[in-house]
C-alpha atoms as a PDB file:
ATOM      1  CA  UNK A   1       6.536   4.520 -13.751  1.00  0.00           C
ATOM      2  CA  UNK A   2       3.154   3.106 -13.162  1.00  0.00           C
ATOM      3  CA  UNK A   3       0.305   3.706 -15.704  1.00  0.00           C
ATOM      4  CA  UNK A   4      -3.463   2.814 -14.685  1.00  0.00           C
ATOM      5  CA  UNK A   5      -4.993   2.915 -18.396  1.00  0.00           C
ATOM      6  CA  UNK A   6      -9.171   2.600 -18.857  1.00  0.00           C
ATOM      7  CA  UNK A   7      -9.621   0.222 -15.920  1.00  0.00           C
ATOM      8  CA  UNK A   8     -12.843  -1.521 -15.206  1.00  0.00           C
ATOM      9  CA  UNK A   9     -13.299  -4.157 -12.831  1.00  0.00           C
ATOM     10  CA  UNK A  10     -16.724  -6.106 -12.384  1.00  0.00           C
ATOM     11  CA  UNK A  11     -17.634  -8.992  -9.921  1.00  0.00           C
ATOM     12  CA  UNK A  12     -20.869 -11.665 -10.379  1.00  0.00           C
ATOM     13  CA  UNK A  13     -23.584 -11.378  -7.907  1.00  0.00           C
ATOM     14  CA  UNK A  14     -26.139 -13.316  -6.856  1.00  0.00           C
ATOM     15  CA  UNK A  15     -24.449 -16.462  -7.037  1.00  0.00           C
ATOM     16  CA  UNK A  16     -22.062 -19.016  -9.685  1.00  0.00           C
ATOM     17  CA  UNK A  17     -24.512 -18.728 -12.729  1.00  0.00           C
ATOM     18  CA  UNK A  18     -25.638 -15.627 -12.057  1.00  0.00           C
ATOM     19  CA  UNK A  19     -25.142 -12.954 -15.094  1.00  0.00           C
ATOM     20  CA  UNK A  20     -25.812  -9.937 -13.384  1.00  0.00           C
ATOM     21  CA  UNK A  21     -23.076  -7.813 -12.372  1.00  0.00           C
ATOM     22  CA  UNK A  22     -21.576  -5.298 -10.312  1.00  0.00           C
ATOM     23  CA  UNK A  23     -19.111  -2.655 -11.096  1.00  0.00           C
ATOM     24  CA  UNK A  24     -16.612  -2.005  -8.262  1.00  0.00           C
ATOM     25  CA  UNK A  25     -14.061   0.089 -10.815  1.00  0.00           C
ATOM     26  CA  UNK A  26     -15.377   2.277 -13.637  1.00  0.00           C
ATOM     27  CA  UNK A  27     -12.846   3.109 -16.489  1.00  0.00           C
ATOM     28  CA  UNK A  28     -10.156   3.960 -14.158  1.00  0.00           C
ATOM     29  CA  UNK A  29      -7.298   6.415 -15.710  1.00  0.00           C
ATOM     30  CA  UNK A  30      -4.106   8.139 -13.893  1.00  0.00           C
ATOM     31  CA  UNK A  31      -0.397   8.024 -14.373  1.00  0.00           C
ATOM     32  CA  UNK A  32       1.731   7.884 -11.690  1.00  0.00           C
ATOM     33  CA  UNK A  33       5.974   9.320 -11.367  1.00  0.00           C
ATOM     34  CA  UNK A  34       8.959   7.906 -10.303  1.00  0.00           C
ATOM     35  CA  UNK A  35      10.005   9.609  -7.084  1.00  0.00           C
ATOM     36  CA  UNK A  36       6.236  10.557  -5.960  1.00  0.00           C
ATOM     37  CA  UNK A  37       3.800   9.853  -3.152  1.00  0.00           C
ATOM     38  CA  UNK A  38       0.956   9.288  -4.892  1.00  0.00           C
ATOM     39  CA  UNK A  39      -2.590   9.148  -2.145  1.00  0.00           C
ATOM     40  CA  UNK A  40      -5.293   7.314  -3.237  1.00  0.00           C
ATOM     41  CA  UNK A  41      -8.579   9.032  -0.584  1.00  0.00           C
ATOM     42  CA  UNK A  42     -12.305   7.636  -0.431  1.00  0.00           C
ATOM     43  CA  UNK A  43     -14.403   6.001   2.435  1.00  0.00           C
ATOM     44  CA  UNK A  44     -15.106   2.597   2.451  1.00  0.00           C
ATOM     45  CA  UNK A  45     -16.503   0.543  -0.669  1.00  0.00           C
ATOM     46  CA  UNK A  46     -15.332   3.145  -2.675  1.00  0.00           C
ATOM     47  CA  UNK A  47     -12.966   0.871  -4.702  1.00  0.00           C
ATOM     48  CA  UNK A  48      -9.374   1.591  -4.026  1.00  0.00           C
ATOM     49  CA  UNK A  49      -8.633  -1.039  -1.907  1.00  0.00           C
ATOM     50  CA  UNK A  50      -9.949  -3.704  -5.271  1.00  0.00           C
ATOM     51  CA  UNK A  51      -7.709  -0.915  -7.395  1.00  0.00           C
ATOM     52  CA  UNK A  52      -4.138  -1.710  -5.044  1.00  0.00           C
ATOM     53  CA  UNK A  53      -5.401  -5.688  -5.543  1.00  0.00           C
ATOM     54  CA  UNK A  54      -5.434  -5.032  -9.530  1.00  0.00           C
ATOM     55  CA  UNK A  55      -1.826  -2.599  -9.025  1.00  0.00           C
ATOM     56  CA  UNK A  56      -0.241  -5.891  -7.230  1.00  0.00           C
ATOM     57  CA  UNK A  57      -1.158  -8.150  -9.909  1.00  0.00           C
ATOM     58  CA  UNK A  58      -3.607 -10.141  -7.096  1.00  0.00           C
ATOM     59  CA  UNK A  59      -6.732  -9.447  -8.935  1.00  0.00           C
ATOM     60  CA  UNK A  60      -6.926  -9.014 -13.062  1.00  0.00           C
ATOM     61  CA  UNK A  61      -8.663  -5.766 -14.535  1.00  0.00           C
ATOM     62  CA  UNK A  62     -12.158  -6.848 -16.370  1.00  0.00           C
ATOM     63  CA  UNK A  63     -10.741  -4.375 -18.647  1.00  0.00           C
ATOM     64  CA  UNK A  64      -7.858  -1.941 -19.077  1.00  0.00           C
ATOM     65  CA  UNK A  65      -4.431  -2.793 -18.028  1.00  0.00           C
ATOM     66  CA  UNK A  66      -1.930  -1.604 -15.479  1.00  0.00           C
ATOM     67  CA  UNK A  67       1.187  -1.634 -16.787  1.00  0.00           C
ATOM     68  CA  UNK A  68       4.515  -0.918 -14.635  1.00  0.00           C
ATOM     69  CA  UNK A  69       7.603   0.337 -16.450  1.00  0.00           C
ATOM     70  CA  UNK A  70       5.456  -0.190 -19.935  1.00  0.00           C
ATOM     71  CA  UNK A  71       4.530  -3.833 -18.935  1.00  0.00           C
ATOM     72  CA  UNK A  72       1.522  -5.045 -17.408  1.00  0.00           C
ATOM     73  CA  UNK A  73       1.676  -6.237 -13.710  1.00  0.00           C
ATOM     74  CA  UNK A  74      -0.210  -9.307 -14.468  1.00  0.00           C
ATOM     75  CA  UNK A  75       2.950 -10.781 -15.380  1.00  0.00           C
ATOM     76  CA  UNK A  76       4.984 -11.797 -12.295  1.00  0.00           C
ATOM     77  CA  UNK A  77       8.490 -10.889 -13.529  1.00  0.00           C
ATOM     78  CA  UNK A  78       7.283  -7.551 -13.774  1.00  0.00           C
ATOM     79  CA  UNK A  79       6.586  -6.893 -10.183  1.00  0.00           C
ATOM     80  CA  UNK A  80       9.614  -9.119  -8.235  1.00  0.00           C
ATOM     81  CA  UNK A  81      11.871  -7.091  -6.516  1.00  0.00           C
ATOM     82  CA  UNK A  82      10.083  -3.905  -7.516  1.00  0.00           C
ATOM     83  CA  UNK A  83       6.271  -4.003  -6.148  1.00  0.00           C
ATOM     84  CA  UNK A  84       5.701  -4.477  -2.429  1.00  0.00           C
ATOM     85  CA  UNK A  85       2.927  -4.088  -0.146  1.00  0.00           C
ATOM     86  CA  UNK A  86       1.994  -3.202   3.439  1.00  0.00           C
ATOM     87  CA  UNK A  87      -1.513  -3.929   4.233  1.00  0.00           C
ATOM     88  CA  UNK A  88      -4.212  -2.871   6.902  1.00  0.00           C
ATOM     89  CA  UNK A  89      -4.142  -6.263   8.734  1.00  0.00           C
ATOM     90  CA  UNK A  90      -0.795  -6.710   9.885  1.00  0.00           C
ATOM     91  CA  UNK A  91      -2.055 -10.069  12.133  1.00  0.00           C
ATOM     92  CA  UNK A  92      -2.667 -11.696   9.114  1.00  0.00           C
ATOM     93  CA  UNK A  93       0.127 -10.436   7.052  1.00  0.00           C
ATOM     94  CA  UNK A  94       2.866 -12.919   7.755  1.00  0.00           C
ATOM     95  CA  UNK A  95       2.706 -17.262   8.847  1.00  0.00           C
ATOM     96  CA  UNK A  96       1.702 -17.140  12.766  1.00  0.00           C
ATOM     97  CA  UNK A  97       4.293 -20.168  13.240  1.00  0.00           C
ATOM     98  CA  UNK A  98       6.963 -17.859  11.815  1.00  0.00           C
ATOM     99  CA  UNK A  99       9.226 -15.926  13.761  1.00  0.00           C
ATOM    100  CA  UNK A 100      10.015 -12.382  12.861  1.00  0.00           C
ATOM    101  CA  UNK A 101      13.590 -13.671  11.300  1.00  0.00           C
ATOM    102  CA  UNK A 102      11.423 -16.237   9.124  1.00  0.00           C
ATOM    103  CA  UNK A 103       8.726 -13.739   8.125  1.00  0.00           C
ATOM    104  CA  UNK A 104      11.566 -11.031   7.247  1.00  0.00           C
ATOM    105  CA  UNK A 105      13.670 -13.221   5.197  1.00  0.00           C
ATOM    106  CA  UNK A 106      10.981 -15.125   3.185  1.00  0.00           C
ATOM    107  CA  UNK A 107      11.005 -12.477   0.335  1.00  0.00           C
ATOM    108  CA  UNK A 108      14.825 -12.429  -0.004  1.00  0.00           C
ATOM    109  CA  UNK A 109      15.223 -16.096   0.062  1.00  0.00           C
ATOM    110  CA  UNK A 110      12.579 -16.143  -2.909  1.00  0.00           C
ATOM    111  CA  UNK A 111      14.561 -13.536  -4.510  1.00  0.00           C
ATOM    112  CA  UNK A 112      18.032 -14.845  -4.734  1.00  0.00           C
ATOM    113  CA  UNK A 113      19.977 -17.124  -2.310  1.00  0.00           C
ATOM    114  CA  UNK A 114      22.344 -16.350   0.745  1.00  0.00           C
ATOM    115  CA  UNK A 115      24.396 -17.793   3.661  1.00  0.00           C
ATOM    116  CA  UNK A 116      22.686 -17.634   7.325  1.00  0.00           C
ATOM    117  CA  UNK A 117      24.534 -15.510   8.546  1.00  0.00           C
ATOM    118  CA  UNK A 118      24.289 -12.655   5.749  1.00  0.00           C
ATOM    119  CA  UNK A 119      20.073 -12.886   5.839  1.00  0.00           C
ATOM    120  CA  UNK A 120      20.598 -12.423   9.940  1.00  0.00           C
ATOM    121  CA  UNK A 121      22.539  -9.306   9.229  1.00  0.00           C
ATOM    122  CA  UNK A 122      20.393  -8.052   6.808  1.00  0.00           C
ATOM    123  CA  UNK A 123      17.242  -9.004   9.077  1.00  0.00           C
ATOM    124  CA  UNK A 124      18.663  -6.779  12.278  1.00  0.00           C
ATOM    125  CA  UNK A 125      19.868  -4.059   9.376  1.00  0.00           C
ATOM    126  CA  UNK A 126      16.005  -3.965   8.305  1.00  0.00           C
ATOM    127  CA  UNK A 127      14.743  -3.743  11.536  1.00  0.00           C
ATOM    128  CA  UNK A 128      17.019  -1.152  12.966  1.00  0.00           C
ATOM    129  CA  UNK A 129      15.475   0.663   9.781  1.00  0.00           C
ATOM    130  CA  UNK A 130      11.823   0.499  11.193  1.00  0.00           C
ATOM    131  CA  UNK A 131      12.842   1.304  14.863  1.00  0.00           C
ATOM    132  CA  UNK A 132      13.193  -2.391  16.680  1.00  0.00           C
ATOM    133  CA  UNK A 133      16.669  -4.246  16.901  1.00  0.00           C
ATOM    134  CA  UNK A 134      17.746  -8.037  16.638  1.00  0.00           C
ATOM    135  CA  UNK A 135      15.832  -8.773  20.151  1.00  0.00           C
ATOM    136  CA  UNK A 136      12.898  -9.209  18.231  1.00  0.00           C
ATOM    137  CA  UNK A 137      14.051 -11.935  15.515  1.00  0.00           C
ATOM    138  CA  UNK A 138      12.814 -14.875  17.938  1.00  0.00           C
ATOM    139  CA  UNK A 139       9.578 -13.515  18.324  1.00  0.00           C
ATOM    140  CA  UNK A 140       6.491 -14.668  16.998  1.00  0.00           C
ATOM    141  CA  UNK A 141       2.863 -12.105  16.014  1.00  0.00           C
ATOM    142  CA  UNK A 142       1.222 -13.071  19.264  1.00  0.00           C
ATOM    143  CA  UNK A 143       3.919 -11.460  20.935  1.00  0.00           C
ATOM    144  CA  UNK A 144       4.515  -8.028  19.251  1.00  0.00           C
ATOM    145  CA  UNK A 145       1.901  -5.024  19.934  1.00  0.00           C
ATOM    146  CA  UNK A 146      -0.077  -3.431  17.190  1.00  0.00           C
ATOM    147  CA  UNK A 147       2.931  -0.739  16.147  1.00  0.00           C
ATOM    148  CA  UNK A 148       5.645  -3.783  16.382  1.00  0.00           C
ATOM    149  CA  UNK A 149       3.917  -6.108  14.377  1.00  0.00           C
ATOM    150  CA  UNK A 150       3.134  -3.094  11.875  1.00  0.00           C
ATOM    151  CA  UNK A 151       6.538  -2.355  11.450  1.00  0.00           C
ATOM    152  CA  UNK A 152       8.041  -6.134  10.955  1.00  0.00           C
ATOM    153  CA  UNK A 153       5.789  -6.183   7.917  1.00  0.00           C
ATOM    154  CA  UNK A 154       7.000  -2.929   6.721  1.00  0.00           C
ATOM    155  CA  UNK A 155      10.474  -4.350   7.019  1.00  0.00           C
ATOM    156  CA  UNK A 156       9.522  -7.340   5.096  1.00  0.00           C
ATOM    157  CA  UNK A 157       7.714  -5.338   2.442  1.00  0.00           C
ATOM    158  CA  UNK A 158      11.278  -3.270   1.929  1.00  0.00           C
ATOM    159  CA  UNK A 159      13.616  -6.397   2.302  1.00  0.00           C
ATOM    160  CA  UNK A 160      14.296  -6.633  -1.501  1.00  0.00           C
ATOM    161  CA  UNK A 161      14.612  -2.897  -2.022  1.00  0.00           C
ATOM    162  CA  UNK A 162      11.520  -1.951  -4.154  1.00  0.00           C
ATOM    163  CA  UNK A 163      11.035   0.798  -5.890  1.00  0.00           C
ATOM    164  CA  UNK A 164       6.984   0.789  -5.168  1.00  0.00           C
ATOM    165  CA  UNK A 165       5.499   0.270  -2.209  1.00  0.00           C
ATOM    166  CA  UNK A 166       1.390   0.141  -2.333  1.00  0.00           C
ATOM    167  CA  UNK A 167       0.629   0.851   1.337  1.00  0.00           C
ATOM    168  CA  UNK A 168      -3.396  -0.369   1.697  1.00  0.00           C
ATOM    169  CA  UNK A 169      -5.079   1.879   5.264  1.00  0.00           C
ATOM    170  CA  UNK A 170      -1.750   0.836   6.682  1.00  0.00           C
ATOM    171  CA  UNK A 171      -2.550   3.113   9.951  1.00  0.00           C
ATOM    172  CA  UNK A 172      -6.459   2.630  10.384  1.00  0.00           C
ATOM    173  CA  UNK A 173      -5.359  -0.469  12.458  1.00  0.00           C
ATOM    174  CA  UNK A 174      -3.203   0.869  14.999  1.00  0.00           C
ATOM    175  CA  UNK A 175      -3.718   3.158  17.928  1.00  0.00           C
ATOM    176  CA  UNK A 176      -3.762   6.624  17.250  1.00  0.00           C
ATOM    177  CA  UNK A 177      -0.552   7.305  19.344  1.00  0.00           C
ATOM    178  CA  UNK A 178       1.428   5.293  17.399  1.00  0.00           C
ATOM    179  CA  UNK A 179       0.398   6.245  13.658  1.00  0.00           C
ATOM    180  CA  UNK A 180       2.516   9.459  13.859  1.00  0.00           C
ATOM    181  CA  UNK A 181       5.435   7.312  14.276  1.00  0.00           C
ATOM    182  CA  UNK A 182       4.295   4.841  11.571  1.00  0.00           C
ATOM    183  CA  UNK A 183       3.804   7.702   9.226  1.00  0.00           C
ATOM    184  CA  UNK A 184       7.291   9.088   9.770  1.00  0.00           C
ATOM    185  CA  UNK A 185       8.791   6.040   9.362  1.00  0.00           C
ATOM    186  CA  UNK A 186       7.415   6.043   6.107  1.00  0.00           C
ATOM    187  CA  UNK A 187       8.533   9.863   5.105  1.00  0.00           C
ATOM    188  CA  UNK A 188      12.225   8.334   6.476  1.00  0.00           C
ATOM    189  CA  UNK A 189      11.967   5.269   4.588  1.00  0.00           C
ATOM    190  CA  UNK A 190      11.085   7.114   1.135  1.00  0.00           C
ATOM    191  CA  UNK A 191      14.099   9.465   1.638  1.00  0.00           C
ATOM    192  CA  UNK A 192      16.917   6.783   2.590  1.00  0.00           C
ATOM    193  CA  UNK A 193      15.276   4.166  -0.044  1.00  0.00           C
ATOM    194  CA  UNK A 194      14.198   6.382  -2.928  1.00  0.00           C
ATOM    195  CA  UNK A 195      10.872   4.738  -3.087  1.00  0.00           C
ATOM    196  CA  UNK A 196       7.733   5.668  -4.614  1.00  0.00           C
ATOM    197  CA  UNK A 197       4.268   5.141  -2.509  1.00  0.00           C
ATOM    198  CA  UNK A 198       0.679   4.688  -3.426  1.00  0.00           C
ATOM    199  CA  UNK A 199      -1.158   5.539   0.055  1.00  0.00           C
ATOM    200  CA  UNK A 200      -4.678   4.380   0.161  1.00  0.00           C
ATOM    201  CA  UNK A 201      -6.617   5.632   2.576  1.00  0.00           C
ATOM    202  CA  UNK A 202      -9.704   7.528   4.425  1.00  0.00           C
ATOM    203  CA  UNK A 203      -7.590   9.385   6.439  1.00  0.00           C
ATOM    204  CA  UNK A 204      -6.944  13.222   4.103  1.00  0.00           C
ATOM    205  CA  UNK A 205      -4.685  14.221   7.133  1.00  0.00           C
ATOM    206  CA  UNK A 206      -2.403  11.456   7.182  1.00  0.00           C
ATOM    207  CA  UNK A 207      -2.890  11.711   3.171  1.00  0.00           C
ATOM    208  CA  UNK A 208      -1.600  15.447   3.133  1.00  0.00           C
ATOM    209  CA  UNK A 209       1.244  14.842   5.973  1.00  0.00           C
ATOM    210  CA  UNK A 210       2.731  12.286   3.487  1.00  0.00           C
ATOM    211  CA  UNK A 211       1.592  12.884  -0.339  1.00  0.00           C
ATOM    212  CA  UNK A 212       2.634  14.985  -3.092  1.00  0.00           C
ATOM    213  CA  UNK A 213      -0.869  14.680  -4.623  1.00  0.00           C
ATOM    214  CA  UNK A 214      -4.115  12.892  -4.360  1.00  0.00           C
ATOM    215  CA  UNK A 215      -7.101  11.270  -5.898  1.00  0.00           C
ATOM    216  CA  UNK A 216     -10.475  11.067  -4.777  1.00  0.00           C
ATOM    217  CA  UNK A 217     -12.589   8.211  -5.320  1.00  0.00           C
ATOM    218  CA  UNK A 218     -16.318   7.456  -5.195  1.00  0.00           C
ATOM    219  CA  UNK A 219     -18.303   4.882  -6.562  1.00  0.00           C
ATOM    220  CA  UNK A 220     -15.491   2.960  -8.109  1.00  0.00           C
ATOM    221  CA  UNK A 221     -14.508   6.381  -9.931  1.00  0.00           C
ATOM    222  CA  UNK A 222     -11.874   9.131  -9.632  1.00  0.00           C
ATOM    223  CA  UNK A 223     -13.734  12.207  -9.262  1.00  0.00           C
ATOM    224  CA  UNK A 224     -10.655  14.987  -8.222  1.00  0.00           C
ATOM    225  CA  UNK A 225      -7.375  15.088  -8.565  1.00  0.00           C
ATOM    226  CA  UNK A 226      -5.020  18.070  -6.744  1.00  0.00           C
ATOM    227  CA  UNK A 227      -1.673  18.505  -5.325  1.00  0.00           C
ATOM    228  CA  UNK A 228      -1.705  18.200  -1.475  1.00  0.00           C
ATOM    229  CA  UNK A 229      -0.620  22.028  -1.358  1.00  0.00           C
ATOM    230  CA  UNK A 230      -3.928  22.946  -3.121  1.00  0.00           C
ATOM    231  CA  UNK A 231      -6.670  20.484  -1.351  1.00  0.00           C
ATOM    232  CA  UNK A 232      -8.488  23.367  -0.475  1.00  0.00           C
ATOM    233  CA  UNK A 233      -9.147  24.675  -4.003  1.00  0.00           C
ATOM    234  CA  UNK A 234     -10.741  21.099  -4.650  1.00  0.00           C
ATOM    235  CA  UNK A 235     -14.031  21.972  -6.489  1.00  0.00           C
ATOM    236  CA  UNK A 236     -15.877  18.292  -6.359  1.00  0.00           C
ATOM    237  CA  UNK A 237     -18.826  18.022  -3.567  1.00  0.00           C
ATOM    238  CA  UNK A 238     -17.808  14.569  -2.875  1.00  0.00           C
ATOM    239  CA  UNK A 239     -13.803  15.893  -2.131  1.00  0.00           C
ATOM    240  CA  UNK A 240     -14.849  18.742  -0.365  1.00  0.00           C
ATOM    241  CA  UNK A 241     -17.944  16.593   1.744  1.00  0.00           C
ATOM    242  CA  UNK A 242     -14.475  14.994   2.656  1.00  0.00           C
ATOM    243  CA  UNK A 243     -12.310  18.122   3.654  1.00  0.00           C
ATOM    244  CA  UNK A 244     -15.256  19.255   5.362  1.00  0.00           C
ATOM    245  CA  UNK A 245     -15.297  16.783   7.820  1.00  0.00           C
ATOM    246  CA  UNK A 246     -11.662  17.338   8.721  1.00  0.00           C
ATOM    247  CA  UNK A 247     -12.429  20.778   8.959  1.00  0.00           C
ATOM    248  CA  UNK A 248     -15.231  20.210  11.165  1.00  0.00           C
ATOM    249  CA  UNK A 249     -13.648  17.412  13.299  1.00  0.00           C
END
């Protein structure tokens, strides 16, 4: 489904005509199935957030490719209607002057026309799917909580039925009471949609509650891979520094 072949991605620093670099990917390498839930673990700086940018087609690999299907993701046609995203910041994730209706059926109306009245049933049908109902298609951001306005962009991210869904610290955001809830809404949602999931993240429990196996990263590099049902048998200090502190905590 998704291939991730020799990536390397650099970025200039110290200013326009600078040549010195910085690499924040270093020949990056996995392969990921159809079906699977694939977690993507490291703290902060670690990379995988630029990797899910490169994965989306936002941001273009220095080198390597990431190809989707056995074509690379840097061509648009590739990714509509298959390659979706939930992100950390869901108060930036959709127009502020939209209403929930507008923000839902922007990505359908992009994707193929229809009457008013089908993208209203199809807006209430998505967000009966993530746990609100049609009271909420007048409302704007400002007036949705954390776990609302979380869950309108996870119903615009599945409006066109994709069959990926790269979901980037989608629960580091959100109170701690309601990230339970998000994260079964995503086991429901992979089950009733058959879709596949790359879940970056910090967080190894929510990683192991919803993945069938995981990479570590550090320094821009995978340095473990393991099924969730064998994290403990990890044998890099980095992934077990990380286990650790579950363990501890």
């Amino acid at each position: 489904m998704l291939s991730v072949e020799n990536v390397r991605k650099t970025y200039h620093k110290g200013g326009l005509f600078s040549r010195k670099t910085t690499a924040v990917l270093k020949d990056v390498s996995f392969d990921m199935r159809r079906g699977e839930c694939l977690g993507i673990i490291g703290e902060s700086g670690s990379g995988k957030s630029t990797l899910s940018r490169l994965i989306l087609g936002i941001e273009k690999p220095s080198s390597g490719q990431v190809l989707y299907d056995g074509r690379n993701v840097m061509d648009p046609a590739v990714r509509r209607g298959k390659v979706s995203a939930v992100f950390q910041d869901y108060t930036s994730s959709f127009n502020p002057n939209y209403t929930v209706y507008e923000a839902i059926i922007e990505p359908l109306i992009m994707m193929e026309r229809r009457t008013r009245s089908s993208l209203s049933a199809r807006a209430v049908s998505l967000l009966t799917q993530v746990g609100l109902d049609g009271s909420y298609l007048e409302k704007y951001p400002h007036e949705l909580s954390g776990g609302e306005a979380q869950r309108v962009c996870i119903a615009r991210a599945v409006s066109t039925t994709p069959e990926l869904l790269v979901l980037d610290e989608v629960v580091s955001s959100i109170d701690v009471s309601i990230q339970v809830q998000i994260l079964d809404l995503f086991y429901a949602l992979k089950n009733e949609m058959d879709m596949s999931y790359i879940f970056i993240t910090h967080d190894i429990q929510a990683a192991a509650y919803l993945c069938d196996r995981v990479l570590f990263f550090y320094d821009g590099s995978i340095v473990e891979e393991s099924p969730v049902t064998e994290l403990y048998n990890v044998r890099n200090e980095y992934a077990k520094k990380l286990l650790g502190s579950v363990i501890l905590a």
